[in-house]
N, C-alpha and C. Protein backbone atom coordinates (compact mmCIF):
# COMPACT_ATOMS: atom_id res chain seq x y z
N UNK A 1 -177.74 52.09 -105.54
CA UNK A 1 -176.49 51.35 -105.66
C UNK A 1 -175.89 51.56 -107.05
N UNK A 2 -174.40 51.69 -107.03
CA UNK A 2 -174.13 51.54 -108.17
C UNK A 2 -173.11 49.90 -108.67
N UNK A 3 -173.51 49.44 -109.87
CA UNK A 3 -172.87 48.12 -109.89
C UNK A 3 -171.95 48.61 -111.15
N UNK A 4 -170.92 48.07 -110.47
CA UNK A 4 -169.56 47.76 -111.24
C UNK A 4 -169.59 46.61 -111.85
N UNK A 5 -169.24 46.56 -113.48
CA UNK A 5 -169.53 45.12 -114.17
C UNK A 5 -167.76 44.60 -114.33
N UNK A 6 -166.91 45.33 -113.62
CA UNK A 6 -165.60 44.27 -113.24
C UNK A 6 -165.88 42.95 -113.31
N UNK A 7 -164.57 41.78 -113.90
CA UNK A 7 -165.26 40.72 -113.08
C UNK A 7 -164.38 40.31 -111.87
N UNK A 8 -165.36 39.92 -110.58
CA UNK A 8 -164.46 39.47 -109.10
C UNK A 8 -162.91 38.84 -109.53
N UNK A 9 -161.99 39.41 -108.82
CA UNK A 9 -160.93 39.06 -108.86
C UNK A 9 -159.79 39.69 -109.84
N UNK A 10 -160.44 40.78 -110.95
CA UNK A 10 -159.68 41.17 -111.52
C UNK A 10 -158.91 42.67 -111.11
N UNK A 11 -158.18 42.92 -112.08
CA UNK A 11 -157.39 44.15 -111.25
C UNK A 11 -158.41 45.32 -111.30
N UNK A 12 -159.58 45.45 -112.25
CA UNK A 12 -160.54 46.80 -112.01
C UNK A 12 -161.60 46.59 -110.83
N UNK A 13 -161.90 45.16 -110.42
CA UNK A 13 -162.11 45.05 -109.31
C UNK A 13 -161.84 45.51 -107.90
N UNK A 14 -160.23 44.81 -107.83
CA UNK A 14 -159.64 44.92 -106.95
C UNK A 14 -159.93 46.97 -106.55
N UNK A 15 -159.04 47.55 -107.75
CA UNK A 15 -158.93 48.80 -107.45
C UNK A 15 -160.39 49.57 -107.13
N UNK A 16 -161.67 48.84 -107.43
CA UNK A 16 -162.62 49.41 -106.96
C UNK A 16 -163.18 49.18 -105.15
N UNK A 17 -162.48 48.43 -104.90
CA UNK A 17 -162.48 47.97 -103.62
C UNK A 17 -161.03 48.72 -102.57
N UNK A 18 -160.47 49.46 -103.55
CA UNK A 18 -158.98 50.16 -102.60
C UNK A 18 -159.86 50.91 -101.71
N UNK A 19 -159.22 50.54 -100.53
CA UNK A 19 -159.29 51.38 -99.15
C UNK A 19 -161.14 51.82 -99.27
N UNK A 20 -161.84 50.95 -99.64
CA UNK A 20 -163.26 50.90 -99.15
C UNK A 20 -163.79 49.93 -98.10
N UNK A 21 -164.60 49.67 -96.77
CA UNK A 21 -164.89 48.74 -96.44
C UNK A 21 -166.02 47.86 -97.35
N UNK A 22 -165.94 46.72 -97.79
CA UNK A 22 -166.36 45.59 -98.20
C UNK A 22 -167.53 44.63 -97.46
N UNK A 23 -168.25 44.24 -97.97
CA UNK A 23 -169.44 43.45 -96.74
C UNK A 23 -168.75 42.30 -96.52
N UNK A 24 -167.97 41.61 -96.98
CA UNK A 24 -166.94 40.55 -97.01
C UNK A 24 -166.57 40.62 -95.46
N UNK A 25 -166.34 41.85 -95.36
CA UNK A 25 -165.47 41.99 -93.96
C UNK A 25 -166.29 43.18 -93.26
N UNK A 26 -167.28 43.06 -93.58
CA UNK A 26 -167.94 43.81 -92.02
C UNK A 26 -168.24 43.25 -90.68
N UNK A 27 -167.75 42.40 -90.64
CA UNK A 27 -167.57 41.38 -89.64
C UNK A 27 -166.48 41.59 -88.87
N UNK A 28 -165.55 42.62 -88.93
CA UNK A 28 -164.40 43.39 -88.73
C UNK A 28 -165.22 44.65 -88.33
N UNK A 29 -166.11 45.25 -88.59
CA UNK A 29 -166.65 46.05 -87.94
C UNK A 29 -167.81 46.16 -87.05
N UNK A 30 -168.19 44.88 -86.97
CA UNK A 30 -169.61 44.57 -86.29
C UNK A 30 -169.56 43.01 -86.07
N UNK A 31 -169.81 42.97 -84.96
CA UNK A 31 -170.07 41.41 -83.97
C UNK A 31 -171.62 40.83 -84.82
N UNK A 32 -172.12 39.75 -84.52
CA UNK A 32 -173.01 39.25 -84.97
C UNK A 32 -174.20 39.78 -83.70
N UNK A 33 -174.08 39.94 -82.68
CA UNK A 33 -174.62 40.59 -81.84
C UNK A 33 -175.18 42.06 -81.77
N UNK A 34 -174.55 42.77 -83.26
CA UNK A 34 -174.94 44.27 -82.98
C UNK A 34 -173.75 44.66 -82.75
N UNK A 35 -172.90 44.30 -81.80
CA UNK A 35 -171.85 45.57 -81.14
C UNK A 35 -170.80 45.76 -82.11
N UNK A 36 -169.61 47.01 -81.68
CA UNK A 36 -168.86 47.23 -82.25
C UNK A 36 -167.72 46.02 -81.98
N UNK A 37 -167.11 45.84 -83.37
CA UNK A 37 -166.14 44.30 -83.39
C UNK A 37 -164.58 45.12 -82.59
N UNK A 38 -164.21 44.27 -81.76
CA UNK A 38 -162.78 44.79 -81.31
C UNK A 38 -161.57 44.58 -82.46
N UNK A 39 -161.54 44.37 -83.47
CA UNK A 39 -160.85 44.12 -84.78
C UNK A 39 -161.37 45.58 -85.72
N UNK A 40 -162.12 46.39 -85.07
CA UNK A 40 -162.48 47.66 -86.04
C UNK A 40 -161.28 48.31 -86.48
N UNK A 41 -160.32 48.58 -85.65
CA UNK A 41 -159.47 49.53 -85.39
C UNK A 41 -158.13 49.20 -86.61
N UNK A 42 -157.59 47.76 -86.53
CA UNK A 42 -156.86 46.89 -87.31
C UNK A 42 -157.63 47.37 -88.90
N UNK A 43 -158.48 46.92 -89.21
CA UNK A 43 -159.34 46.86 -90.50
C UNK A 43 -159.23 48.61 -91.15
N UNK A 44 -159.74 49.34 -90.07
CA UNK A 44 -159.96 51.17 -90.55
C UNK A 44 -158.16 50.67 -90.75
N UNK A 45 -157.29 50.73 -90.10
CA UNK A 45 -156.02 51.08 -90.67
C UNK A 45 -155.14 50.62 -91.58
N UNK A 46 -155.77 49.39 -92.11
CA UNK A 46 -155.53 48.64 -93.19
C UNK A 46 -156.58 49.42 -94.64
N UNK A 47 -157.39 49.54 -94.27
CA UNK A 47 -157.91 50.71 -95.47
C UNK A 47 -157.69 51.61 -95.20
N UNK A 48 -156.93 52.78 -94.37
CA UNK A 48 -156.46 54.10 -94.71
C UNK A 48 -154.97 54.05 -95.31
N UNK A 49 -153.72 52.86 -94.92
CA UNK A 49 -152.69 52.67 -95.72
C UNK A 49 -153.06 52.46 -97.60
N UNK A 50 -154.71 51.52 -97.38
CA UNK A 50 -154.82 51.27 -99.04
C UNK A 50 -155.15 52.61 -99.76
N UNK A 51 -156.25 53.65 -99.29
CA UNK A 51 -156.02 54.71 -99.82
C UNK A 51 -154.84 55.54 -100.09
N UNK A 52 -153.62 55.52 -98.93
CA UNK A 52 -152.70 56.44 -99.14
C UNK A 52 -151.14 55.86 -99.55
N UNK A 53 -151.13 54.37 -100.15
CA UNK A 53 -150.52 53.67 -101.25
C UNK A 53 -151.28 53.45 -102.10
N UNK A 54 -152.30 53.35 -102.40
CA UNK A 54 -152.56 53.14 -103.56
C UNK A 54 -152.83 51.61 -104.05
N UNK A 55 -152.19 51.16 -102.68
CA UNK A 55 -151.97 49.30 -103.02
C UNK A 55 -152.58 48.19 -102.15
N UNK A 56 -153.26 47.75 -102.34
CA UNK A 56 -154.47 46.81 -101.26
C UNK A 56 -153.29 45.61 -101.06
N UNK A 57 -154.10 45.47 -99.25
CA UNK A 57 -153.02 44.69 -98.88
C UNK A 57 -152.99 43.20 -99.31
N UNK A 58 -152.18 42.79 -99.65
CA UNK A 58 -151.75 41.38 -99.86
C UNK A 58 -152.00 40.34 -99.18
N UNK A 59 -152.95 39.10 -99.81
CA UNK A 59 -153.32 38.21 -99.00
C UNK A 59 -152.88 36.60 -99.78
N UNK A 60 -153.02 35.56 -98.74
CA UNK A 60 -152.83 34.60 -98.72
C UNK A 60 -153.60 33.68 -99.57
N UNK A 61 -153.68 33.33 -100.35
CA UNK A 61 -154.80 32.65 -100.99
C UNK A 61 -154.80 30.54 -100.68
N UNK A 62 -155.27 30.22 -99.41
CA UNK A 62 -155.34 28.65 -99.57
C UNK A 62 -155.92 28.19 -100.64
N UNK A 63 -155.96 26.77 -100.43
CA UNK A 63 -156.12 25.71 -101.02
C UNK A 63 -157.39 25.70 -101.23
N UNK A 64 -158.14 25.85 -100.18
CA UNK A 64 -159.66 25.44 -100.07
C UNK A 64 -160.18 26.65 -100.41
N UNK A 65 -159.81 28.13 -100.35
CA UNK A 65 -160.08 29.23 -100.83
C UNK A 65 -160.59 29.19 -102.28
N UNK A 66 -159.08 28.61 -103.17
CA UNK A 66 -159.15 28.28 -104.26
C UNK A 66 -159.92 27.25 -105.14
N UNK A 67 -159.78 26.26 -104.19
CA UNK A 67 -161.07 25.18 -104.64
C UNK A 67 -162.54 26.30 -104.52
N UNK A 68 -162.78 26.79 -103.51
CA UNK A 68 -164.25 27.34 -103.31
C UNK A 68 -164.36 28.13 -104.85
N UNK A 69 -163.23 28.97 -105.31
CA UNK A 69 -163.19 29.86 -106.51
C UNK A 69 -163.49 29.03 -107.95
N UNK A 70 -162.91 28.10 -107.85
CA UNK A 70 -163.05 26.81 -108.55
C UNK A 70 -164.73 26.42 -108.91
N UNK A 71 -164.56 25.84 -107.51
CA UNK A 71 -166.06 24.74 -107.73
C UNK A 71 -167.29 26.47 -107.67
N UNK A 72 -167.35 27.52 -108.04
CA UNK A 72 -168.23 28.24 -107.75
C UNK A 72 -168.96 28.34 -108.78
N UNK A 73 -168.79 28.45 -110.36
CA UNK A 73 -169.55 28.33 -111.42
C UNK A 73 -170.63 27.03 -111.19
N UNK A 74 -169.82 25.56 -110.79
CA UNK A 74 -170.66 24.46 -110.61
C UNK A 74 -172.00 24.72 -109.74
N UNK A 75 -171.18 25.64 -108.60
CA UNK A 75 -172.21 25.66 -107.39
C UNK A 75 -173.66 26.80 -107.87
N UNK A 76 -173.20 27.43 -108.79
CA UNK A 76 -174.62 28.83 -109.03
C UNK A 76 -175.12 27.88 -110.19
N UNK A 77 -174.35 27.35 -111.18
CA UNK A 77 -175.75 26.06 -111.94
C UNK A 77 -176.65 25.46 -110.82
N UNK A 78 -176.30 25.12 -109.59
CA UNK A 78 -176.76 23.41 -108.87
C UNK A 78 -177.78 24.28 -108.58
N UNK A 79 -177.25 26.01 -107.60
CA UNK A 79 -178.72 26.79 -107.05
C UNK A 79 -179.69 26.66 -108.41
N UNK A 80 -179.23 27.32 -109.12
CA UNK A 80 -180.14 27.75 -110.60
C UNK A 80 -181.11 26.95 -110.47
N UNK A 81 -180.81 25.15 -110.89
CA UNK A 81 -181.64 24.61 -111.17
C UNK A 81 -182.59 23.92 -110.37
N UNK A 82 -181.81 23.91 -108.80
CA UNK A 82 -182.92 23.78 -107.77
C UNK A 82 -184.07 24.39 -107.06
N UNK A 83 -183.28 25.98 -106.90
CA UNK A 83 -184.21 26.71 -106.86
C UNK A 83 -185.07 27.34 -107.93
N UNK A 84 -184.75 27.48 -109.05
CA UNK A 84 -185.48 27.83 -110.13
C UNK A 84 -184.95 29.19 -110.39
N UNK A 85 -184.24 30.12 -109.71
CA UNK A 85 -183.76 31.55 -109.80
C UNK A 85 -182.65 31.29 -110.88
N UNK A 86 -183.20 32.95 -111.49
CA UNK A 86 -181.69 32.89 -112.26
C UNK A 86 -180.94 34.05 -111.90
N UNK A 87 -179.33 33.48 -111.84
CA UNK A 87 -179.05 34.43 -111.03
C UNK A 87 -177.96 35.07 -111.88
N UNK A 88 -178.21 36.72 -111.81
CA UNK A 88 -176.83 37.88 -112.79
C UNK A 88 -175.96 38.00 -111.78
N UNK A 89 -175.10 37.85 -112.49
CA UNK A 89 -173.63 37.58 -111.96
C UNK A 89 -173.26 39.23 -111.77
N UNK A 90 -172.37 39.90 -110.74
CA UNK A 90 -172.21 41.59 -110.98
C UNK A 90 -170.64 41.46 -110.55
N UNK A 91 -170.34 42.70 -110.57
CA UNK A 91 -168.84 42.85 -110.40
C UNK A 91 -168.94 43.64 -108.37
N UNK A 92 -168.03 44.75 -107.96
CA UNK A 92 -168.27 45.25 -107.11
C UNK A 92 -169.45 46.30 -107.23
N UNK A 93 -170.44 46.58 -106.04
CA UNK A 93 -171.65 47.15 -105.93
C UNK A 93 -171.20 48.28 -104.94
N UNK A 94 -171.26 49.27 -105.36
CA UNK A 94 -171.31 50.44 -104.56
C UNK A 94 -172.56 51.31 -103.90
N UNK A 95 -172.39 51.79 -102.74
CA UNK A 95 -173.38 52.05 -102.21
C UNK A 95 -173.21 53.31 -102.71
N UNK A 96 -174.63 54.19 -102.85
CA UNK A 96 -174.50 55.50 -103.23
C UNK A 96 -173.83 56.29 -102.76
N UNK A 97 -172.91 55.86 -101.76
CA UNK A 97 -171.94 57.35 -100.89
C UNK A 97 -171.01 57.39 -101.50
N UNK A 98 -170.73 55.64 -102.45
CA UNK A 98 -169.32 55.65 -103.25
C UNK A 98 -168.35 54.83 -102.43
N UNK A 99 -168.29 55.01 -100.89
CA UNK A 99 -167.82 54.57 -99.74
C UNK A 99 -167.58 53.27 -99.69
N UNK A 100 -168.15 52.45 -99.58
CA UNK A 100 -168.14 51.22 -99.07
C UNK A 100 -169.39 50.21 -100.21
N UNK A 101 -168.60 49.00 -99.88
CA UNK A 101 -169.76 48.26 -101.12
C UNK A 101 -169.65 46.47 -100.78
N UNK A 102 -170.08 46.18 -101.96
CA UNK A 102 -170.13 44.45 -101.73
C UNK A 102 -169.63 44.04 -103.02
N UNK A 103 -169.65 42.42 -103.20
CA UNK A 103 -169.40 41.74 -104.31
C UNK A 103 -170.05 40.54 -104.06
N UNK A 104 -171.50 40.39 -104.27
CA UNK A 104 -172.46 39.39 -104.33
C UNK A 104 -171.77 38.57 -105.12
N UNK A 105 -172.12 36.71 -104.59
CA UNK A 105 -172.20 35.71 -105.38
C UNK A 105 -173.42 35.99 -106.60
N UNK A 106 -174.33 36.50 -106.33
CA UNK A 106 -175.34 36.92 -107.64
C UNK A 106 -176.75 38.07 -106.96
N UNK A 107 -177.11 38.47 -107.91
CA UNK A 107 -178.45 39.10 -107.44
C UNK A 107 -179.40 38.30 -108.44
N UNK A 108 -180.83 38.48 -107.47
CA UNK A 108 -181.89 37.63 -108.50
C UNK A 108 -183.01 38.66 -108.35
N UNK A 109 -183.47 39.14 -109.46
CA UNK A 109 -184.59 39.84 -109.79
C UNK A 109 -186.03 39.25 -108.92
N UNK A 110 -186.58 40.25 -108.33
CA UNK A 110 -186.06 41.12 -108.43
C UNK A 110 -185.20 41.93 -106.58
N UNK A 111 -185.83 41.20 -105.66
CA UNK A 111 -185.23 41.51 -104.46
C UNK A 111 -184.41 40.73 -103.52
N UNK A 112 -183.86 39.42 -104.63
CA UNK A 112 -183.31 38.87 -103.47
C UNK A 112 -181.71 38.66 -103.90
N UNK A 113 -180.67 37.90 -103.18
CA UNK A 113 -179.59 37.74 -103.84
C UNK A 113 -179.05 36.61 -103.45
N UNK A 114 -177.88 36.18 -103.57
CA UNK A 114 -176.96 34.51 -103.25
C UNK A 114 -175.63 35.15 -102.88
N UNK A 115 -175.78 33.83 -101.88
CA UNK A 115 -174.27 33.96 -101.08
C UNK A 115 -174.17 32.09 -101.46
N UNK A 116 -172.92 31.78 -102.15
CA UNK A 116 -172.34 30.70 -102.35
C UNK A 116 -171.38 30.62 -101.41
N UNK A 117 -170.70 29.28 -101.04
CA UNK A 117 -170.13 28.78 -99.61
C UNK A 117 -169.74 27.37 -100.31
N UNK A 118 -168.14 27.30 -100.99
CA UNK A 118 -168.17 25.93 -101.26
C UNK A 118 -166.68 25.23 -100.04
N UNK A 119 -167.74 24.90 -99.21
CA UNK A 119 -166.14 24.55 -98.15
C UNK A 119 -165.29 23.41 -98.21
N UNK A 120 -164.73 23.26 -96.69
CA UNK A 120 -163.76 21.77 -97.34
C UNK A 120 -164.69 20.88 -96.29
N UNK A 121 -165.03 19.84 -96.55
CA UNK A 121 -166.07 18.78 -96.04
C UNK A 121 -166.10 19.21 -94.49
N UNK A 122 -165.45 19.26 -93.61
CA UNK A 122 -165.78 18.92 -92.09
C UNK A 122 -166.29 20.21 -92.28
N UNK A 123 -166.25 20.99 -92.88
CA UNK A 123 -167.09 22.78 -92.43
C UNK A 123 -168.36 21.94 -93.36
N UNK A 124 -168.35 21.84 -94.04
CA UNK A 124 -170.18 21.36 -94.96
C UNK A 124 -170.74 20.37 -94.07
N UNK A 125 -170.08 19.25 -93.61
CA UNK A 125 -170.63 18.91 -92.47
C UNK A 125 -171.60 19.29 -91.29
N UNK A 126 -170.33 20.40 -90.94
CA UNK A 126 -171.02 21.56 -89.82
C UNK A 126 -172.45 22.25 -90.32
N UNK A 127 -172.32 22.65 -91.22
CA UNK A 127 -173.51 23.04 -92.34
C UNK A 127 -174.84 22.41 -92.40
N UNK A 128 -174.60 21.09 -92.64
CA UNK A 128 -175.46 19.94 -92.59
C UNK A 128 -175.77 19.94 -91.42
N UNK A 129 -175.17 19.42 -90.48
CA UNK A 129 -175.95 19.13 -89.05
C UNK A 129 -176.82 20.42 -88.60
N UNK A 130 -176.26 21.97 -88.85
CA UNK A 130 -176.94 23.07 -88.56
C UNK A 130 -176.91 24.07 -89.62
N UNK A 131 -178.05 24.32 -90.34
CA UNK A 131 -177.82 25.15 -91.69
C UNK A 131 -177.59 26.15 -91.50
N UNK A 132 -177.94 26.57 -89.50
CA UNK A 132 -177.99 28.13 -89.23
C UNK A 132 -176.57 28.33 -88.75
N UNK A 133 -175.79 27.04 -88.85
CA UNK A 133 -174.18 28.02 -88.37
C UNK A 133 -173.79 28.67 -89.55
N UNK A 134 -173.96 28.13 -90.74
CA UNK A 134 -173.22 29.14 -91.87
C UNK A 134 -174.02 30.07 -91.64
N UNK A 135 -174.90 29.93 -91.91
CA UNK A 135 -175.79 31.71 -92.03
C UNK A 135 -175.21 32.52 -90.94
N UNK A 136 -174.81 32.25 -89.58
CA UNK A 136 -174.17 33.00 -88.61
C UNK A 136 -172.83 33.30 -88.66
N UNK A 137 -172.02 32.30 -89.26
CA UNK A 137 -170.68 32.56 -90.02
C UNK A 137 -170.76 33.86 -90.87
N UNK A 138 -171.79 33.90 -91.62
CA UNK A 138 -171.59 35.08 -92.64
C UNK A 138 -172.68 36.34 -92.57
N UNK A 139 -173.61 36.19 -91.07
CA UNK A 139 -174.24 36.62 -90.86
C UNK A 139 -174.46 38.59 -91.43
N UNK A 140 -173.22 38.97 -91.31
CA UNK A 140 -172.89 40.34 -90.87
C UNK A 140 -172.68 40.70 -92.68
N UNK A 141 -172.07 39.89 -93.58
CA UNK A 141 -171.87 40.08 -94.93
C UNK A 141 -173.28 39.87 -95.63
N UNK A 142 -173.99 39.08 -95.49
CA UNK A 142 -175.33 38.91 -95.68
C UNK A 142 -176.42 40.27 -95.52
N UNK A 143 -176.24 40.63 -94.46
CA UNK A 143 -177.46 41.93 -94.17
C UNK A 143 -176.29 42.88 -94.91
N UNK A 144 -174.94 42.87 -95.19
CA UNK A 144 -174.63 44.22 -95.41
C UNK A 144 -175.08 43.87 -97.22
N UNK A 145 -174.77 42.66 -97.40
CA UNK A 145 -175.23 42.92 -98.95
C UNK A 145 -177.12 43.44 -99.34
N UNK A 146 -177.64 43.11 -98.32
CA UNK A 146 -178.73 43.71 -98.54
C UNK A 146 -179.24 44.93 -98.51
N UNK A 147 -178.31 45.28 -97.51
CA UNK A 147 -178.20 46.81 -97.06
C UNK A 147 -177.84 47.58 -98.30
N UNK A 148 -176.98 47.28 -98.82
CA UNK A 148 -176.56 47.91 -100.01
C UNK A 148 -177.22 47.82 -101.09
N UNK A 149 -177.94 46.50 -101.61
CA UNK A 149 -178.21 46.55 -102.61
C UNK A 149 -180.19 46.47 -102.70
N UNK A 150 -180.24 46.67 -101.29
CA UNK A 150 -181.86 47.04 -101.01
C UNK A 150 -182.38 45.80 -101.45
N UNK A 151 -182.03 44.66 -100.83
CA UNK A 151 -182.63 43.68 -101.24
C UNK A 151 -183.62 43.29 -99.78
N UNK A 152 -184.70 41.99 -100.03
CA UNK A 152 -185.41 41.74 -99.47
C UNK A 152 -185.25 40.62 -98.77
N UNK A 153 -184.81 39.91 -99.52
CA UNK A 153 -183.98 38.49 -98.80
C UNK A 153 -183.07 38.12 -99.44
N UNK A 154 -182.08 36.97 -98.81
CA UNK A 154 -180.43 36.50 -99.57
C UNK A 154 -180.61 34.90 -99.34
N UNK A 155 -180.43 34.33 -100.24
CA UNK A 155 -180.51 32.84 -100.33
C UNK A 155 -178.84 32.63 -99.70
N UNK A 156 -178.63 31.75 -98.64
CA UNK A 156 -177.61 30.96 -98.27
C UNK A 156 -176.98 29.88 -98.97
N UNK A 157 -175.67 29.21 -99.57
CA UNK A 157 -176.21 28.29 -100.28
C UNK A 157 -175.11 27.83 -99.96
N UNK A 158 -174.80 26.48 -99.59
CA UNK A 158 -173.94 25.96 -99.29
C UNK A 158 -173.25 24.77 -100.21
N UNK A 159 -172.50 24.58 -101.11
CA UNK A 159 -172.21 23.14 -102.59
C UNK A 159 -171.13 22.63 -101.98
N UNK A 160 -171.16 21.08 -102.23
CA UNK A 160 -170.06 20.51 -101.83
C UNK A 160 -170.73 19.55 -102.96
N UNK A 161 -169.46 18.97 -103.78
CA UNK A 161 -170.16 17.79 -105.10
C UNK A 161 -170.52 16.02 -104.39
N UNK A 162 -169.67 16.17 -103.36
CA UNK A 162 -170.19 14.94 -103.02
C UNK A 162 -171.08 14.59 -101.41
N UNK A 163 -171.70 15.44 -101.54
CA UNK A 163 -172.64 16.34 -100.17
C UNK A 163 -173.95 16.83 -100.74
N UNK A 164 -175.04 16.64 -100.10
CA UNK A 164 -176.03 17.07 -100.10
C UNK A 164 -175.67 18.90 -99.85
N UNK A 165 -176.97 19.60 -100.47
CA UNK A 165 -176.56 20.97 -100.68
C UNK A 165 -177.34 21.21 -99.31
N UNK A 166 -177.11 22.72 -98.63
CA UNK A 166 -177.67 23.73 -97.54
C UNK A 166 -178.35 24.73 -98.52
N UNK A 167 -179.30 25.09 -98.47
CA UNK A 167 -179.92 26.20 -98.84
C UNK A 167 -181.04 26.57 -97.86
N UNK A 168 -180.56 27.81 -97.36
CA UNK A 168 -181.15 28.60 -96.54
C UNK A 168 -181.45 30.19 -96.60
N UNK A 169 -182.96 30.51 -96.79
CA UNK A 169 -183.54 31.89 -97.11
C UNK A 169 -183.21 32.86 -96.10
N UNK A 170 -182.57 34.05 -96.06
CA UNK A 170 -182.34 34.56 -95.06
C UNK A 170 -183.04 35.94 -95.23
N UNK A 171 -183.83 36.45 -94.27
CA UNK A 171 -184.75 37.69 -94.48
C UNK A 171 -183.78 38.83 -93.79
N UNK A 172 -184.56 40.07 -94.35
CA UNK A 172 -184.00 41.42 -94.14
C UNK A 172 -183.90 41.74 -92.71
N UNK A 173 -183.29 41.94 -92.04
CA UNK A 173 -183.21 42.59 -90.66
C UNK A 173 -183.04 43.83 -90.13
N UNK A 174 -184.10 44.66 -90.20
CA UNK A 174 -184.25 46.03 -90.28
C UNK A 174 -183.16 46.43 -89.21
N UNK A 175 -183.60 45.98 -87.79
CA UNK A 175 -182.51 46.35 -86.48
C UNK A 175 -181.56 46.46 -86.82
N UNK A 176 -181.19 44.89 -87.45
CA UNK A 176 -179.25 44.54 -87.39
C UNK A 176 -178.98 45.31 -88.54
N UNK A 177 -179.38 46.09 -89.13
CA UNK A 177 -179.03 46.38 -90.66
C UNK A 177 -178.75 47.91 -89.79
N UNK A 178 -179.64 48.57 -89.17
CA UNK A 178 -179.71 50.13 -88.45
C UNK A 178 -178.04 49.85 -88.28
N UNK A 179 -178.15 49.03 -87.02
CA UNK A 179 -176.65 48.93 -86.37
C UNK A 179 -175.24 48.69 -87.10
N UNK A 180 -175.62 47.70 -88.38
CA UNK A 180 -174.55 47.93 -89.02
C UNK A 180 -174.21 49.22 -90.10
N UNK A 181 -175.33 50.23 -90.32
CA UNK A 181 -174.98 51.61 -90.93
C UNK A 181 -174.07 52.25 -90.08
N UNK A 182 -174.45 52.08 -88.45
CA UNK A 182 -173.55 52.80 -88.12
C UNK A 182 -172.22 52.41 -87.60
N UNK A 183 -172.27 51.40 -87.67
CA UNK A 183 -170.98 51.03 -87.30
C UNK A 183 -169.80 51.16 -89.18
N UNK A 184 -170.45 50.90 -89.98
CA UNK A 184 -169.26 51.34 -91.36
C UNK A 184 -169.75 52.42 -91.39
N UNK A 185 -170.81 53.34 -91.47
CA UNK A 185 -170.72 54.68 -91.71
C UNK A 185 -169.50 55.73 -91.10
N UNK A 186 -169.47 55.13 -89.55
CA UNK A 186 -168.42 55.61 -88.88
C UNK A 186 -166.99 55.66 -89.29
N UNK A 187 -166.63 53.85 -89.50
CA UNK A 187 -165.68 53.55 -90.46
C UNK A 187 -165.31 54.66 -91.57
N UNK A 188 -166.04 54.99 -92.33
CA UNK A 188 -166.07 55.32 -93.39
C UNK A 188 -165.81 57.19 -93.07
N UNK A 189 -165.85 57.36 -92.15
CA UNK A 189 -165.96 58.78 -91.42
C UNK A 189 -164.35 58.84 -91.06
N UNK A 190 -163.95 58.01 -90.37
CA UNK A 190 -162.99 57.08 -89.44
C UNK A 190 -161.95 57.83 -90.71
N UNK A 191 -161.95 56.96 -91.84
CA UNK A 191 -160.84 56.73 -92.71
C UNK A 191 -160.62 58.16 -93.53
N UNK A 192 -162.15 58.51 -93.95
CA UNK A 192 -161.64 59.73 -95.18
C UNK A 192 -161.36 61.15 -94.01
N UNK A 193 -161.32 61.18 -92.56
CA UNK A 193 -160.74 61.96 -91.62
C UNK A 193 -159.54 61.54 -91.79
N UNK A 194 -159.12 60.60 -91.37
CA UNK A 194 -157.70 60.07 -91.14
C UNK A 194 -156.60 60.22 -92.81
N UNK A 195 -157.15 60.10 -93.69
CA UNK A 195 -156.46 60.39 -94.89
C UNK A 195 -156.27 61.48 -95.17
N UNK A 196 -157.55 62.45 -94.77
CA UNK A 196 -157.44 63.87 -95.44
C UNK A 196 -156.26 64.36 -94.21
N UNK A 197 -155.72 63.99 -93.14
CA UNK A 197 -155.02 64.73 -91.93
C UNK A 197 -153.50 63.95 -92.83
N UNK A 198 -153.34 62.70 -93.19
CA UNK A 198 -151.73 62.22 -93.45
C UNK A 198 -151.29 62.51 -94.53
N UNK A 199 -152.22 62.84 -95.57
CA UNK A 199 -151.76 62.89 -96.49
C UNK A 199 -150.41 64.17 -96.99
């Protein structure tokens, strides 16, 4: 892997993420089931316009988006000190093809990493009553960050300040991990075909 020390959200970020698929959104290329996502097609053509402008597409940023961006420093102290991990903060992570990559909430020495989740109460709720719906919510971003960054397991972590926390260990999944190479590898086949023909 290679790690980019950008920090999330800035413009050397962003541009390291032009017209690459993201584990954020491999969930656009793969069902939680294994199969191929019917939203593949939308996603490849939204990253072959970002390669051949130059300009990633423009998104909406809510309220609760922004709170999550917000309350997220609070939320990697609360893991820190409960779980005892300390966790390095990275910028975007590239997989050795260059292709496609992630942007971990943190990696922790030496094989595991964090996914932070700060929602708006009735979703932490949901959380609470079942710790395994978030983990299935983000199921597909989870194994791809492992995938990439060869990790062994990914801590789940769910902060809300006036809510009991979710923290849930999530292990490597050799299968679902096979299936999701090939479903972005393809992607990734998909797009630098399709660019090298429009350009």
């Amino acid at each position: 892997m290679i790690i980019l020390d950008h920090e999330q959200g800035s413009p050397e970020w962003l541009a390291a993420r032009l017209g690459r698929p993201s584990a954020s959104m491999f969930s656009k290329l793969i069902t939680l089931t294994g199969k191929p996502s019917t939203s593949a097609d939308g996603y490849i053509n939204e990253l072959i316009a970002e390669r051949l402008t130059r300009q990633s597409e423009p998104f909406h940023i809510t309220e609760w988006m922004q709170r999550g961006t917000d309350l997220e420093p609070e939320a990697r102290e609360a893991y820190e000190f409960i779980s005892g991990n300390h966790v390095i903060e990275t910028g975007f992570i590239l997989h050795n093809s260059y292709e496609f990559g992630c942007s971990p909430d943190g990696l922790i020495l030496e094989y595991g990493g964090l996914e932070i989740k700060c929602p708006a109460p009735k979703t932490m709720v949901s959380y609470l009553r079942d710790p395994q719906v978030g983990v299935k919510k983000y199921w597909q971003q989870i194994q791809g960050c492992m995938w990439i960054t060869k990790s062994d397991w990914w801590d789940f972590f769910a902060y809300h300040p006036e809510m009991p926390h979710v923290l849930v260990r999530v292990e490597r999944d050799e299968e679902y991990i096979a299936k999701l190479a090939i479903e972005v590898q393809g992607a990734v086949s998909e797009i630098l075909n399709q660019v090298e023909n429009l350009k």
